[in-house]
PDB file of N, CA and C in Angstrom:
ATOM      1  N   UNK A   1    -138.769 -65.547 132.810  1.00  0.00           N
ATOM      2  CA  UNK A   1    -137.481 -65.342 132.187  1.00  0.00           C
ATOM      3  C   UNK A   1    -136.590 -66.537 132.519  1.00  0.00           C
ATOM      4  N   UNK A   2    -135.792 -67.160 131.309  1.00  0.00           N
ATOM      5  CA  UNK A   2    -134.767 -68.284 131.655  1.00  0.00           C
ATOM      6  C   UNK A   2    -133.706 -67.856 132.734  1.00  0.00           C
ATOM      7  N   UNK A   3    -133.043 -68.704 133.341  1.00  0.00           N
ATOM      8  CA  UNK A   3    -132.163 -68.379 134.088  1.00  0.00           C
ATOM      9  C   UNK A   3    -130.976 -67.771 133.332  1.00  0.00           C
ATOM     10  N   UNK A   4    -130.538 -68.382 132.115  1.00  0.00           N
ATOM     11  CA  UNK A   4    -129.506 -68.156 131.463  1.00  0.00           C
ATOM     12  C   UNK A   4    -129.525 -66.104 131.437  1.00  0.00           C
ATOM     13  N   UNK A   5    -130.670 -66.173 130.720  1.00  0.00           N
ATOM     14  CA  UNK A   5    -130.742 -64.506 130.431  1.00  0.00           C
ATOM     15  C   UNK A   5    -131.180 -63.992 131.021  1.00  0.00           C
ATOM     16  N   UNK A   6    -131.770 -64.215 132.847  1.00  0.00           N
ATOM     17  CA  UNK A   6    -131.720 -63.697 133.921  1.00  0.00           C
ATOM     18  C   UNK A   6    -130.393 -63.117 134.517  1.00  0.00           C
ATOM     19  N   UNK A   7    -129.467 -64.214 134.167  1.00  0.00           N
ATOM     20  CA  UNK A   7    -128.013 -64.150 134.947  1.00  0.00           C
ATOM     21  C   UNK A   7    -127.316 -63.062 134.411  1.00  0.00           C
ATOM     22  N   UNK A   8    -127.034 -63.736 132.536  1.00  0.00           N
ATOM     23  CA  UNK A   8    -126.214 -62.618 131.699  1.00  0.00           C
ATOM     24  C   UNK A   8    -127.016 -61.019 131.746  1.00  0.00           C
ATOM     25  N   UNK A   9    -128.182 -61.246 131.915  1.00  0.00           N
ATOM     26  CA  UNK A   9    -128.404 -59.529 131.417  1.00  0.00           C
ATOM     27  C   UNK A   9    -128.397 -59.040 132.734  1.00  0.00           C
ATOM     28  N   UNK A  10    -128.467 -59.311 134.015  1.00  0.00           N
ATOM     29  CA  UNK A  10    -128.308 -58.402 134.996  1.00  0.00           C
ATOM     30  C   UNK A  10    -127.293 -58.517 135.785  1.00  0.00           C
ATOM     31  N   UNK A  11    -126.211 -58.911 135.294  1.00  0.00           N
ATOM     32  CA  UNK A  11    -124.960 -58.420 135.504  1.00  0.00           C
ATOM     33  C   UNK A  11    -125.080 -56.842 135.981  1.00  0.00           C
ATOM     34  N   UNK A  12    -124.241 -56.897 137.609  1.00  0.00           N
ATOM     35  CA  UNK A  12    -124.503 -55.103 138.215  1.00  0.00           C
ATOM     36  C   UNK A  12    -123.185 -54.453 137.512  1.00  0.00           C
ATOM     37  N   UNK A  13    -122.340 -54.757 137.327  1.00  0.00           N
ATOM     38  CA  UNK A  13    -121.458 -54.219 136.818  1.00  0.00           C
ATOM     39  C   UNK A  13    -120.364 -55.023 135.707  1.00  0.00           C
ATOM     40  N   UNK A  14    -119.594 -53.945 135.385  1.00  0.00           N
ATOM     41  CA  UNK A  14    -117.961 -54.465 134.414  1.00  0.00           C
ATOM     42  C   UNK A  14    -117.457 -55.615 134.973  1.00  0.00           C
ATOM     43  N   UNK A  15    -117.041 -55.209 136.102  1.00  0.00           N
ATOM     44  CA  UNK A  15    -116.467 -56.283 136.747  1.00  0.00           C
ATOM     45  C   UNK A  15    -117.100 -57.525 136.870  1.00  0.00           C
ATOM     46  N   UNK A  16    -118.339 -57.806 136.800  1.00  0.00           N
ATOM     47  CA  UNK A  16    -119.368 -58.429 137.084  1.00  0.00           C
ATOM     48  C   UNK A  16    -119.544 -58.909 135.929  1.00  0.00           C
ATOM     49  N   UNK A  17    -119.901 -58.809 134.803  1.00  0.00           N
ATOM     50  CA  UNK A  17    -119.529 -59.279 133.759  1.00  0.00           C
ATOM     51  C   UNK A  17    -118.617 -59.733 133.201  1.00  0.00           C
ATOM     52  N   UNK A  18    -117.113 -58.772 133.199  1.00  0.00           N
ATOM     53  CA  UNK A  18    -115.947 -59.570 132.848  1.00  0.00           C
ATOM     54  C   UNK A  18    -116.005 -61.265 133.416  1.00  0.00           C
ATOM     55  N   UNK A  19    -116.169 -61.085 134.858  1.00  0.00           N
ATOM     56  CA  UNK A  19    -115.999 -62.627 135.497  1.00  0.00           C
ATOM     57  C   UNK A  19    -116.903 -63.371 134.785  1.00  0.00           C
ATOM     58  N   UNK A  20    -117.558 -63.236 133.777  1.00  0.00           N
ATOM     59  CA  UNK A  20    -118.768 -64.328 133.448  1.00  0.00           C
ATOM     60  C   UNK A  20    -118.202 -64.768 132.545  1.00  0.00           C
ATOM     61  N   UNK A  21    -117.291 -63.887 132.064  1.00  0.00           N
ATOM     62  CA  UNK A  21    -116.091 -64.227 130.495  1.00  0.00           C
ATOM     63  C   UNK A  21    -115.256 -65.646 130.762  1.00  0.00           C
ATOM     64  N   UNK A  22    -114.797 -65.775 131.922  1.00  0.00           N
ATOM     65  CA  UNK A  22    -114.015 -66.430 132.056  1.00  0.00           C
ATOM     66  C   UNK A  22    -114.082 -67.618 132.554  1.00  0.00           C
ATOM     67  N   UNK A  23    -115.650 -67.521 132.354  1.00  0.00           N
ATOM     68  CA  UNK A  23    -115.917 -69.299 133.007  1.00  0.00           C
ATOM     69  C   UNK A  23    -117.307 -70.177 131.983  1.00  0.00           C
ATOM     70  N   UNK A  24    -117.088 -71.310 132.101  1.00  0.00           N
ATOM     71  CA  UNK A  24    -118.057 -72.179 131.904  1.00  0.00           C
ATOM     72  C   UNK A  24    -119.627 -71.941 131.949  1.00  0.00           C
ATOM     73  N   UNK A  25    -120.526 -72.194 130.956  1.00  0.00           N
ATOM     74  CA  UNK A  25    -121.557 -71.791 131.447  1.00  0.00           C
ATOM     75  C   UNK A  25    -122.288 -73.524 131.552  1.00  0.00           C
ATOM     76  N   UNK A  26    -122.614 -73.797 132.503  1.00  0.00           N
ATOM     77  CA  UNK A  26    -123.603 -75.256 132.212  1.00  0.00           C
ATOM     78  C   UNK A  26    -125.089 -75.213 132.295  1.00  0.00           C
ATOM     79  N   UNK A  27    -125.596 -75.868 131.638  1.00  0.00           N
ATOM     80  CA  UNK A  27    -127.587 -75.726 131.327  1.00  0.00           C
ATOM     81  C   UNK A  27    -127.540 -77.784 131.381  1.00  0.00           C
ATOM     82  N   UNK A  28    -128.441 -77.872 132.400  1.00  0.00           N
ATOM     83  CA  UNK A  28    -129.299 -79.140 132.398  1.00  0.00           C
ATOM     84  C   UNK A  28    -129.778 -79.387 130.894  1.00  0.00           C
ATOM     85  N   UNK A  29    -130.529 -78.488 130.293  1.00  0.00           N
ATOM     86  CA  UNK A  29    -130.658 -78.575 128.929  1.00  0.00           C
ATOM     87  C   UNK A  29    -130.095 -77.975 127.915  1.00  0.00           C
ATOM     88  N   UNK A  30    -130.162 -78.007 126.771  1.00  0.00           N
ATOM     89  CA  UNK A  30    -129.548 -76.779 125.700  1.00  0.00           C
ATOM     90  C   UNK A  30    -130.491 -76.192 125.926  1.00  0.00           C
ATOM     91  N   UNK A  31    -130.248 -74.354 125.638  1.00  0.00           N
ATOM     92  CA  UNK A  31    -130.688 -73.320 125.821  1.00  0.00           C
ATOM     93  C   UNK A  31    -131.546 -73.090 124.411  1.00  0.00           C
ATOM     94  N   UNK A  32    -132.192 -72.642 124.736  1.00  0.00           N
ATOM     95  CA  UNK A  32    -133.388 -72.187 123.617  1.00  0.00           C
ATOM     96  C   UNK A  32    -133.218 -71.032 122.700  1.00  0.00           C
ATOM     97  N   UNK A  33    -133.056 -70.624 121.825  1.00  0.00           N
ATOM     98  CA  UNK A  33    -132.560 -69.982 121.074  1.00  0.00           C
ATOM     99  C   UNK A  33    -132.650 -68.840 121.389  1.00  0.00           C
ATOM    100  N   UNK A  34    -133.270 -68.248 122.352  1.00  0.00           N
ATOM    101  CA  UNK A  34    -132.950 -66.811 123.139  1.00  0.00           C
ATOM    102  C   UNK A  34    -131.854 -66.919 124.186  1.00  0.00           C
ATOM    103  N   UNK A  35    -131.868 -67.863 124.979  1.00  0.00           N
ATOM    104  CA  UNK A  35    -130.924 -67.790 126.012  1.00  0.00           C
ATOM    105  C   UNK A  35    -129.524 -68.131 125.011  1.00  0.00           C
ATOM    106  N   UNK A  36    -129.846 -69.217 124.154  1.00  0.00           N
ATOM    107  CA  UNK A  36    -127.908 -69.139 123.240  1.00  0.00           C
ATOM    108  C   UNK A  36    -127.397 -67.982 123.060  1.00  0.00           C
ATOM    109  N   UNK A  37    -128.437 -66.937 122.286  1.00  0.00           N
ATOM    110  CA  UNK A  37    -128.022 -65.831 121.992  1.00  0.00           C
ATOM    111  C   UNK A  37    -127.309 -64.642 123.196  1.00  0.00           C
ATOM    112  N   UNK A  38    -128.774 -64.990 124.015  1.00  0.00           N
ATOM    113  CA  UNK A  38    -127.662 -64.188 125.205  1.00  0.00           C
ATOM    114  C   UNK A  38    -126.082 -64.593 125.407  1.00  0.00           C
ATOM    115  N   UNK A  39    -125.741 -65.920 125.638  1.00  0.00           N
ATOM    116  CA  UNK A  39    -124.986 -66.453 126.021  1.00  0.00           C
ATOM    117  C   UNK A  39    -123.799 -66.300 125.470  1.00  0.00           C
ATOM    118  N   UNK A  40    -123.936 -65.865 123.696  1.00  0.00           N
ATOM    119  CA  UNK A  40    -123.287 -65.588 122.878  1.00  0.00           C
ATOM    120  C   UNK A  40    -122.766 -64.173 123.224  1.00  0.00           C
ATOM    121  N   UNK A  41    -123.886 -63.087 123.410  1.00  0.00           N
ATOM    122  CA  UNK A  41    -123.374 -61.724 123.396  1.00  0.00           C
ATOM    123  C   UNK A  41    -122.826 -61.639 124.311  1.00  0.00           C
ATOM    124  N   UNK A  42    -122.987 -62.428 125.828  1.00  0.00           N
ATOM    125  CA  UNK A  42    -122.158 -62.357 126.930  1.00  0.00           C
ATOM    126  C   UNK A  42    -120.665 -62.559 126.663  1.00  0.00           C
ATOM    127  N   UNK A  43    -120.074 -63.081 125.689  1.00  0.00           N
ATOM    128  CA  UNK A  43    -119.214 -63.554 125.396  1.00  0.00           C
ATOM    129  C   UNK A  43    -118.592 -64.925 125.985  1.00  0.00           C
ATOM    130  N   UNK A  44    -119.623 -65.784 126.418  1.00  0.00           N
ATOM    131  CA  UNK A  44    -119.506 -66.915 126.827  1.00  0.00           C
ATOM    132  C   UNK A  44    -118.530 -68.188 126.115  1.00  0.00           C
ATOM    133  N   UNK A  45    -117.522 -68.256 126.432  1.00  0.00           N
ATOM    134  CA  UNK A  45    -116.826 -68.978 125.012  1.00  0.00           C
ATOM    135  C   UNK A  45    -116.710 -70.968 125.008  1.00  0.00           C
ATOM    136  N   UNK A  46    -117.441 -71.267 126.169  1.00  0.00           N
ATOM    137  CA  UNK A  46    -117.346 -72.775 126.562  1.00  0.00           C
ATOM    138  C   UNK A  46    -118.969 -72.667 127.107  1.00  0.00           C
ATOM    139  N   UNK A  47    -119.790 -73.912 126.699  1.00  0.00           N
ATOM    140  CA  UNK A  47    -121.163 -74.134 126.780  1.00  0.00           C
ATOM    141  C   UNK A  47    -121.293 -75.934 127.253  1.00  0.00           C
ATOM    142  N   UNK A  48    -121.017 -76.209 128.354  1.00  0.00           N
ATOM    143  CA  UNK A  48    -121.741 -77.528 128.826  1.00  0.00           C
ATOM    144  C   UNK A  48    -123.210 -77.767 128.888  1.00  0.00           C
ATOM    145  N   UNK A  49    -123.532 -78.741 127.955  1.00  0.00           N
ATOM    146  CA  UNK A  49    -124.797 -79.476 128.032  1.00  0.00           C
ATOM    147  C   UNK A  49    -125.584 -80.709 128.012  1.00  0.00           C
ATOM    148  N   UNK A  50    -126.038 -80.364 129.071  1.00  0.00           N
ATOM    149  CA  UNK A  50    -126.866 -82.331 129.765  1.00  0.00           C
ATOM    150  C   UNK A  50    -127.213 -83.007 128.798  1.00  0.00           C
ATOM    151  N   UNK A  51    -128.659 -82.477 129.055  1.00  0.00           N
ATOM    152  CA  UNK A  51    -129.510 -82.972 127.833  1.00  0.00           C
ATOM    153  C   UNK A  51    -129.716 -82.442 126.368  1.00  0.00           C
ATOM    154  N   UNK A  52    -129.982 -82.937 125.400  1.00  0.00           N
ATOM    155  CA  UNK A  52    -129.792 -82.140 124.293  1.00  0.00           C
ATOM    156  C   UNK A  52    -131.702 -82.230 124.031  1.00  0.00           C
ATOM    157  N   UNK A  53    -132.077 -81.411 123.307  1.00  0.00           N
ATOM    158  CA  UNK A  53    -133.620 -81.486 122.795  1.00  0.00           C
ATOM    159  C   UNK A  53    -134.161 -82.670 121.731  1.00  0.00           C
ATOM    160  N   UNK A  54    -132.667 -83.335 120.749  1.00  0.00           N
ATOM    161  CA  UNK A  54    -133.522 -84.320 120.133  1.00  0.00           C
ATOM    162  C   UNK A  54    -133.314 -85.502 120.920  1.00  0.00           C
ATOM    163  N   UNK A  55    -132.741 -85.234 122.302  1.00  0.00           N
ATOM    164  CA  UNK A  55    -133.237 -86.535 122.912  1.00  0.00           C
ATOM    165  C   UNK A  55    -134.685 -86.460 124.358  1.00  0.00           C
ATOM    166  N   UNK A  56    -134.823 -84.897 124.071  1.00  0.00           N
ATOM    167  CA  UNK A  56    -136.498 -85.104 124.960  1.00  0.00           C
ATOM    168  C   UNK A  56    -137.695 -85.592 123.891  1.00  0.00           C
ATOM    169  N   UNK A  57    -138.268 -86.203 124.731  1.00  0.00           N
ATOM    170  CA  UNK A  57    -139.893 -86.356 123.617  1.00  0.00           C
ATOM    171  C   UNK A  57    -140.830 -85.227 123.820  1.00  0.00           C
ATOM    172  N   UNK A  58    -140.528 -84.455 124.690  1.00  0.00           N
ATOM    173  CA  UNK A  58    -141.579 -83.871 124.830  1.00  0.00           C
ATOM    174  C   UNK A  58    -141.048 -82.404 124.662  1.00  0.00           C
ATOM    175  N   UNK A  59    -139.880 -82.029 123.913  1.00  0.00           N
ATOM    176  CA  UNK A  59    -140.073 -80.414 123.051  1.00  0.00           C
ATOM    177  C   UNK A  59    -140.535 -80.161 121.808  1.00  0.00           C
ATOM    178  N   UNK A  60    -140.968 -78.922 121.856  1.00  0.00           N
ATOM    179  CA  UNK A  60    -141.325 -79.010 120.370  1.00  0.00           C
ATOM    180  C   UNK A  60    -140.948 -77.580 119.476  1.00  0.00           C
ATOM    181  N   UNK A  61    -139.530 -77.839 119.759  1.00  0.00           N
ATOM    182  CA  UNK A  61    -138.661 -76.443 119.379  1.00  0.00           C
ATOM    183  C   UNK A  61    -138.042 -77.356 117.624  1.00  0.00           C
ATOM    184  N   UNK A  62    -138.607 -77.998 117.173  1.00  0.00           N
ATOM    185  CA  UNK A  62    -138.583 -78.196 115.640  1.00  0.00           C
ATOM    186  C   UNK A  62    -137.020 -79.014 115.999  1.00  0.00           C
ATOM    187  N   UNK A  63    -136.060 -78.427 114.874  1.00  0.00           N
ATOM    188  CA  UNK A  63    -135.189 -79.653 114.783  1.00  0.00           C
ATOM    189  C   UNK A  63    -134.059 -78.312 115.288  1.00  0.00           C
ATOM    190  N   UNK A  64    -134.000 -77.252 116.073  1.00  0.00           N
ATOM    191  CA  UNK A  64    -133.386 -76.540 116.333  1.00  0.00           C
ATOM    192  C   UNK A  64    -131.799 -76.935 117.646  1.00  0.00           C
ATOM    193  N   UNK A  65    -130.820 -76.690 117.291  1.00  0.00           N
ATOM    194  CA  UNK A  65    -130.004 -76.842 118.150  1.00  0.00           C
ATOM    195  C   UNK A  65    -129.193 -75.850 117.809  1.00  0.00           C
ATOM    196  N   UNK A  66    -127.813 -75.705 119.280  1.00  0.00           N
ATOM    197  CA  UNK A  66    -127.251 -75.132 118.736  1.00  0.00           C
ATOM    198  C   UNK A  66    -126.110 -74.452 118.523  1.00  0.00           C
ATOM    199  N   UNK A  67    -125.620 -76.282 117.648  1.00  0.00           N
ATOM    200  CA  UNK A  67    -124.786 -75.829 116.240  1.00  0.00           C
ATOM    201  C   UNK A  67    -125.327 -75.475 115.576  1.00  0.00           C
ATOM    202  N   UNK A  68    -126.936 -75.094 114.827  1.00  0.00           N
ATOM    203  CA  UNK A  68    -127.595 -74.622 114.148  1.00  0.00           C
ATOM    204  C   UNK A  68    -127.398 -73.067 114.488  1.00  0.00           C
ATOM    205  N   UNK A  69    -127.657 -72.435 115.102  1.00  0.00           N
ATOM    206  CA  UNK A  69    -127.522 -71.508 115.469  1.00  0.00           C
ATOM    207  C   UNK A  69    -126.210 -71.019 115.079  1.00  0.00           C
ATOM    208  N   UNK A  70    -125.203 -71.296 115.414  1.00  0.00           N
ATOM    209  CA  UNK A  70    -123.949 -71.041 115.124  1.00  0.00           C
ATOM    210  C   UNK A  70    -123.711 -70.791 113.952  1.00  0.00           C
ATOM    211  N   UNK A  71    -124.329 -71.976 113.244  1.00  0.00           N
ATOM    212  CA  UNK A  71    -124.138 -72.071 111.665  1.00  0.00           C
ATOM    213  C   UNK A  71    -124.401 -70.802 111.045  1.00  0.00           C
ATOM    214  N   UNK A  72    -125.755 -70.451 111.115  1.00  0.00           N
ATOM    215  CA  UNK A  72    -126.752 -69.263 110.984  1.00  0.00           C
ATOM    216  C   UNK A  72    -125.925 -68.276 110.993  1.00  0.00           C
ATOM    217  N   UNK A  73    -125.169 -68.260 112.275  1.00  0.00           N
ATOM    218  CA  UNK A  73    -124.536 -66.634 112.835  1.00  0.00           C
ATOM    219  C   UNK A  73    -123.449 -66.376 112.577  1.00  0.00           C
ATOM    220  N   UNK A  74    -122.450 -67.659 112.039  1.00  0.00           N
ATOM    221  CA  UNK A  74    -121.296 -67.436 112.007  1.00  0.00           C
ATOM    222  C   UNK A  74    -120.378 -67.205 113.521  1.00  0.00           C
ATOM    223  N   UNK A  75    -121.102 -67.828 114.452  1.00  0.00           N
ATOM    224  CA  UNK A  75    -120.311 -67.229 115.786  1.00  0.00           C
ATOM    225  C   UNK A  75    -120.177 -68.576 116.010  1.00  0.00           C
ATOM    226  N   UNK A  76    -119.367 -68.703 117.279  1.00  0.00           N
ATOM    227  CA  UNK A  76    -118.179 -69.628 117.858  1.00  0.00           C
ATOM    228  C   UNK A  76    -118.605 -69.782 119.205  1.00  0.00           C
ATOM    229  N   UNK A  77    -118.664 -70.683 120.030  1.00  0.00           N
ATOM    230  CA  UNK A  77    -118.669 -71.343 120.844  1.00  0.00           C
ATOM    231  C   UNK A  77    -118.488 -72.881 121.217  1.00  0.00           C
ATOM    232  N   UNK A  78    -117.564 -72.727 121.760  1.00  0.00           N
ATOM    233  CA  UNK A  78    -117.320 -74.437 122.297  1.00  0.00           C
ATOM    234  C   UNK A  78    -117.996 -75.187 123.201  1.00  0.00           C
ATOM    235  N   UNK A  79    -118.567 -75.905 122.451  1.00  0.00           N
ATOM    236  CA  UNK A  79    -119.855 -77.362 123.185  1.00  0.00           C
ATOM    237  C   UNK A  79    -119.133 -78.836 123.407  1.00  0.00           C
ATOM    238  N   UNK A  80    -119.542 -78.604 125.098  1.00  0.00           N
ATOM    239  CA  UNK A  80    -118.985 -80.185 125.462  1.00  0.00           C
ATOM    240  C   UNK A  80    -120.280 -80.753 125.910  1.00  0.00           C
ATOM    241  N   UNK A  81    -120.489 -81.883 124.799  1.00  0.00           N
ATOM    242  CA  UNK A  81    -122.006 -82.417 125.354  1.00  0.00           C
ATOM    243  C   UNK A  81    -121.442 -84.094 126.444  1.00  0.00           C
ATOM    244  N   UNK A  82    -122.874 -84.795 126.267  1.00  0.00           N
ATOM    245  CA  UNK A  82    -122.889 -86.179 126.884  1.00  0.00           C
ATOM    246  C   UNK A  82    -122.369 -86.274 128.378  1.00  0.00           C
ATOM    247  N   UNK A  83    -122.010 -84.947 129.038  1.00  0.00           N
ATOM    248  CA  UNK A  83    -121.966 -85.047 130.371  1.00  0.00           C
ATOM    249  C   UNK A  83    -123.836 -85.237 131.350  1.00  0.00           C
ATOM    250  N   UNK A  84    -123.604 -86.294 131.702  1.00  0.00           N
ATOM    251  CA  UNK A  84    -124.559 -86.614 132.633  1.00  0.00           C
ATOM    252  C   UNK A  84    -126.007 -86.750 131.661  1.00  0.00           C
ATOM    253  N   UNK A  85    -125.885 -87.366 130.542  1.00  0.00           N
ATOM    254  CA  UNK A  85    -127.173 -87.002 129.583  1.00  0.00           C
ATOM    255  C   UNK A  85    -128.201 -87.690 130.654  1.00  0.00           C
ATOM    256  N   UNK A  86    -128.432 -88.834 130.991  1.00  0.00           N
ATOM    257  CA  UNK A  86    -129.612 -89.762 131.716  1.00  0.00           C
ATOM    258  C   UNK A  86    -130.324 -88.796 132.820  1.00  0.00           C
ATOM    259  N   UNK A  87    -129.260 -88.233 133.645  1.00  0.00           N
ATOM    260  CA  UNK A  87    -130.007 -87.144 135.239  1.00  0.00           C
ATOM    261  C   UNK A  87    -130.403 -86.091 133.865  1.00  0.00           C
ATOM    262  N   UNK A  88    -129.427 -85.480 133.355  1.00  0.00           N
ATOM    263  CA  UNK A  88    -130.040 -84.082 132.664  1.00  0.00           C
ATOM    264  C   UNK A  88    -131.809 -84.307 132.677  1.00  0.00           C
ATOM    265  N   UNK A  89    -131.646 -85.680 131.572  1.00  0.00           N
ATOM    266  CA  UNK A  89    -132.554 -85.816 131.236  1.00  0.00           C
ATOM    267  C   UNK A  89    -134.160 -86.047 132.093  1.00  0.00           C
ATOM    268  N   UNK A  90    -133.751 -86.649 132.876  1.00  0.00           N
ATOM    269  CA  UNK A  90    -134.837 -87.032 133.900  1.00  0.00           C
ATOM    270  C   UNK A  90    -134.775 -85.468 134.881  1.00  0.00           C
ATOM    271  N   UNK A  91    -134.310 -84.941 135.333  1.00  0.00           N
ATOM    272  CA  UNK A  91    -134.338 -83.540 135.856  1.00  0.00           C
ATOM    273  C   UNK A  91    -135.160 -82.853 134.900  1.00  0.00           C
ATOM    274  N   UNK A  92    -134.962 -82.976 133.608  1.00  0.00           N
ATOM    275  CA  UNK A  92    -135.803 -81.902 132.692  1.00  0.00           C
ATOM    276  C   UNK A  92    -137.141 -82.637 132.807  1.00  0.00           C
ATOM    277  N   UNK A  93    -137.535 -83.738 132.465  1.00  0.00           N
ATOM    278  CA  UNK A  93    -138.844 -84.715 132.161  1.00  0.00           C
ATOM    279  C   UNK A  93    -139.372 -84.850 133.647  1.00  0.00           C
ATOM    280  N   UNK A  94    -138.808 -84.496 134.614  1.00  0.00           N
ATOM    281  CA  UNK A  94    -139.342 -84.593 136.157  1.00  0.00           C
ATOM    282  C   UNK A  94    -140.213 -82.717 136.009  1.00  0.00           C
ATOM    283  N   UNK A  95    -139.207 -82.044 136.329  1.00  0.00           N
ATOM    284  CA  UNK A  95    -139.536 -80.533 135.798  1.00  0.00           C
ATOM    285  C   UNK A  95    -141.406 -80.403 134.864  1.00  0.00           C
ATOM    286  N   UNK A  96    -140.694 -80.979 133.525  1.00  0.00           N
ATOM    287  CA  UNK A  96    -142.015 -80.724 132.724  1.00  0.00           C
ATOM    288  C   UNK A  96    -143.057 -81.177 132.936  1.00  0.00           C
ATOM    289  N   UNK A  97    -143.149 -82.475 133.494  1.00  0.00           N
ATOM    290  CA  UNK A  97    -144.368 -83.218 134.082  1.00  0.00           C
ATOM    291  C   UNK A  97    -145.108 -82.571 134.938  1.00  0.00           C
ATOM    292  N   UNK A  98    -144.049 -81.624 136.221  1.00  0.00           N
ATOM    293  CA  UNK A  98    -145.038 -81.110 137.018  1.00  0.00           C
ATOM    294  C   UNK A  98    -145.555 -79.692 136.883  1.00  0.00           C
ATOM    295  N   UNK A  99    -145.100 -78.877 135.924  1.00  0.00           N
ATOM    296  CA  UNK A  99    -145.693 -78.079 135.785  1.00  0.00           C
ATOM    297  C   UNK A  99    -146.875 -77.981 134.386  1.00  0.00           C
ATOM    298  N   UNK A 100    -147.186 -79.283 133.612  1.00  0.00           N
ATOM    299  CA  UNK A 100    -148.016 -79.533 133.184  1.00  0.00           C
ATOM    300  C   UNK A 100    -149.557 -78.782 134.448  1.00  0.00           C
TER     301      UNK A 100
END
């Protein structure tokens, strides 16, 4: 299970959730079209992201991102990208290499 929809769905309580409302969520990478969605129903309303997927070589999630997603759903979330793209990136491509 991703971390993203590890975090949002086991939220122990209201309270516990409300606080997730009110903050930032950041991903080394963009989230994969299950974890966006979580992220969405959490009511997550700000999304920081490292790396984006059309700059790994090595995904192969098609041409999916997601403002695509958004588009699709009609839902809203605010994306601040290009923070730290180079580490994102090498953190993710370090990652995938070794669990090859």
């Amino acid at each position: 299970m991703q971390i993203e929809r590890a975090h949002v769905g086991n939220s122990p309580s209201k309270f516990a959730r409300a606080s997730i409302l009110s903050r930032l969520c950041y991903t080394t990478v963009e989230p994969c079209p299950m974890c966006c969605w979580a992220i969405l129903e959490a009511g997550i309303k700000q999304l920081v992201i490292g790396a984006r997927f059309f700059g790994l070589k090595k995904v192969k999630v098609g041409n999916f991102s997601v403002e695509k997603l958004l588009d699709m759903t009609g839902r809203q979330l605010e994306i601040i990208d290009g923070i730290m793209v180079k580490d994102c990136t090498e953190i993710r491509n370090t990652w995938f290499d070794q669990i090859k």
